[in-house]
Protein backbone atom coordinates (compact mmCIF):
# COMPACT_ATOMS: atom_id res chain seq x y z
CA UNK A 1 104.17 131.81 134.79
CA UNK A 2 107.31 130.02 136.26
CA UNK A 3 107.10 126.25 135.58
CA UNK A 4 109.50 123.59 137.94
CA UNK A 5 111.64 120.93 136.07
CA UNK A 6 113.56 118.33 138.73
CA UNK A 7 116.70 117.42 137.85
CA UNK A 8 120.62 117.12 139.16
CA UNK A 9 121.78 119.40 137.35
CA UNK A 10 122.07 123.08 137.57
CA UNK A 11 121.71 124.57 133.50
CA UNK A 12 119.57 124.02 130.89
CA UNK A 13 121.23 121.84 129.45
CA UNK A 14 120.50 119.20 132.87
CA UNK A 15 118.76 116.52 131.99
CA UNK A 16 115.37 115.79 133.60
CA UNK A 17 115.25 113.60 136.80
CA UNK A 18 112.23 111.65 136.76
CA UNK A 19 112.16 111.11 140.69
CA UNK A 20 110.28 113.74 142.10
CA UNK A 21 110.70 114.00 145.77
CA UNK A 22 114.25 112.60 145.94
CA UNK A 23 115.04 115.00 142.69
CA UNK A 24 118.18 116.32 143.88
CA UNK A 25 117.51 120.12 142.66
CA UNK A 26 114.50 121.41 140.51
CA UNK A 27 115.53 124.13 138.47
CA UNK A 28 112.92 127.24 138.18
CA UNK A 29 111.61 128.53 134.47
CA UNK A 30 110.10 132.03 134.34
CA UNK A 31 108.63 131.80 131.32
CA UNK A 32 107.29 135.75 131.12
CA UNK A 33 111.00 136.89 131.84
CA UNK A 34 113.10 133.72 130.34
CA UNK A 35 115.18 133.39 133.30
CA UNK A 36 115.61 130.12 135.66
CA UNK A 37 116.66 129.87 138.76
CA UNK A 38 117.67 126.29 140.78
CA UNK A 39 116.40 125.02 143.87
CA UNK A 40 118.31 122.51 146.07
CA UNK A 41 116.44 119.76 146.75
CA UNK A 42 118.74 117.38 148.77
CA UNK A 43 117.61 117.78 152.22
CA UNK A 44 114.57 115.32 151.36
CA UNK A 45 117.33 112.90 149.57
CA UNK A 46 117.39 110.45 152.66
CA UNK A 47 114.28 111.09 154.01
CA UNK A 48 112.79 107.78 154.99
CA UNK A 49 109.25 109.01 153.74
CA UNK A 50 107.72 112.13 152.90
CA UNK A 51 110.20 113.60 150.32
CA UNK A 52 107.27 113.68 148.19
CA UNK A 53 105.16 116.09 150.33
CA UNK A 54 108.16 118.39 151.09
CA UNK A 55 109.47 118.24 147.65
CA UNK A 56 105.85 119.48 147.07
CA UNK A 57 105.99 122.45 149.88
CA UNK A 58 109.15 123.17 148.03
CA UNK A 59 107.89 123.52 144.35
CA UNK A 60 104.44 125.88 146.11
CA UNK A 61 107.28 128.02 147.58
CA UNK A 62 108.99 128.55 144.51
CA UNK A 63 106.00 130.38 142.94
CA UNK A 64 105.46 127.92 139.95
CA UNK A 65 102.41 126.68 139.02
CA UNK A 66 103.49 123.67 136.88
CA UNK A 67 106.05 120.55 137.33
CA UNK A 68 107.81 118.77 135.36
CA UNK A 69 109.12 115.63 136.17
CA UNK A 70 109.36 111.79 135.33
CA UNK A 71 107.14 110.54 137.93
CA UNK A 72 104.89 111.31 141.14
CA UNK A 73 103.71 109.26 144.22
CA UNK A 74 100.08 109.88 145.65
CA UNK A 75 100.91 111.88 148.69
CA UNK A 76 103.24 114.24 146.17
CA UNK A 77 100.26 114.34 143.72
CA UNK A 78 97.74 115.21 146.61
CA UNK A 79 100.30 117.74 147.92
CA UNK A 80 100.69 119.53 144.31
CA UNK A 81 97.01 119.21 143.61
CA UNK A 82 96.39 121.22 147.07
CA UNK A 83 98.54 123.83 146.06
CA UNK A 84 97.00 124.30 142.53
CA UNK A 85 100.70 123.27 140.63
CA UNK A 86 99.94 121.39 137.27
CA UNK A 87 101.71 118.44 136.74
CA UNK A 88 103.47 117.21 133.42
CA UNK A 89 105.12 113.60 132.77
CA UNK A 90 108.16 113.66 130.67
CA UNK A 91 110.11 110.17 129.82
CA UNK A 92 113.59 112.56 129.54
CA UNK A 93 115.60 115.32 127.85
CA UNK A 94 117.20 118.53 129.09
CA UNK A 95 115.42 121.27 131.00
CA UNK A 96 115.93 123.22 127.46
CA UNK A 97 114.40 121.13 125.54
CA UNK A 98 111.34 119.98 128.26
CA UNK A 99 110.42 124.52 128.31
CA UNK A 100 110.07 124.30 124.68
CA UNK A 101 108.06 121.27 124.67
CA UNK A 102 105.79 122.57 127.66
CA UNK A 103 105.58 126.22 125.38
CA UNK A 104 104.46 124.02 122.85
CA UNK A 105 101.97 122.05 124.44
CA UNK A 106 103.91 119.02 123.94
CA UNK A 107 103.51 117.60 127.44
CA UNK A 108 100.66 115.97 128.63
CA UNK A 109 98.82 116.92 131.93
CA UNK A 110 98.65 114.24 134.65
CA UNK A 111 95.23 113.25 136.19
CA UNK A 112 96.66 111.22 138.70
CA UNK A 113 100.01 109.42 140.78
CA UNK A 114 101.82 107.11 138.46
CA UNK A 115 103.59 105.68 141.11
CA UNK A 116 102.76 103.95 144.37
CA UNK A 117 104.66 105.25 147.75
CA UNK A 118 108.05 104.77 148.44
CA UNK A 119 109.99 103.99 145.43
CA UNK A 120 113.53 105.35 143.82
C-alpha cells in the first residue's frame, strides 16, 4: 500500500503541511517496498478554488490509498472519498515519524471535512 503525506518538503525528514490542496508537494510512502517518492503540488498553489479537488485527482493518480495531512475541505473530502483514499488527521511531525505512526495505527481515520471551503 503507498500512503500520501503533504508537505514542502522533499525527505523524510519534511515536516507535515496541514493544508491539503495548497500543500506544496505530497511526498509518496510505499509501504510494501519502503521507498517514497514526491509529488509537486504547486500548480494548485494559486488556484482561486478547487485546489482541493485537483490536489485530490493528484493523490488518486499517485496510486495511494491513504492521506495524510493536517486538514481537508468538503469538496477535497468528497473528491478522496470518490476515489476510495483513506484519510488521516495529523496536528504535525515529519513524514518519518507520521509512516511510523500510520504503521502503528496511531492516526485516526477521518469521517468527515474539518474545514469549510476556501481557507489557508
Amino acid at each position: 500500500m503507498k500512503i500520501a503525506i503533504s508537505t514542502s518538503g522533499t525527505t523524510l525528514e519534511a515536516d507535515l503541511d496541514k493544508r491539503f490542496g495548497r500543500a506544496e508537494k505530497f511526498v509518496i510512502y510505499d509501504l510494501e517496498k519502503d521507498t517514497f517518492e514526491v509529488i509537486d503540488n504547486t500548480q494548485n498553489l494559486n488556484l482561486p478554488q478547487g485546489a482541493g479537488i485537483q490536489a485530490g485527482k493528484t493523490i488518486a493518480g499517485s496510486g495511494a490509498g491513504a492521506i495524510i495531512t493536517g486538514h481537508v475541505g468538503p469538496k477535497a473530502y468528497t473528491t478522496l472519498n470518490s476515489a476510495d483514499i483513506d484519510i488521516y488527521f495529523a496536528e504535525g511531525g515529519t513524514i518519518k515519524s507520521l509512516v511510523e505512526d500510520f504503521k502503528n495505527n496511531k492516526l485516526t481515520k477521518a469521517e468527515g471535512p474539518d474545514k469549510e471551503g476556501h481557507w489557508s
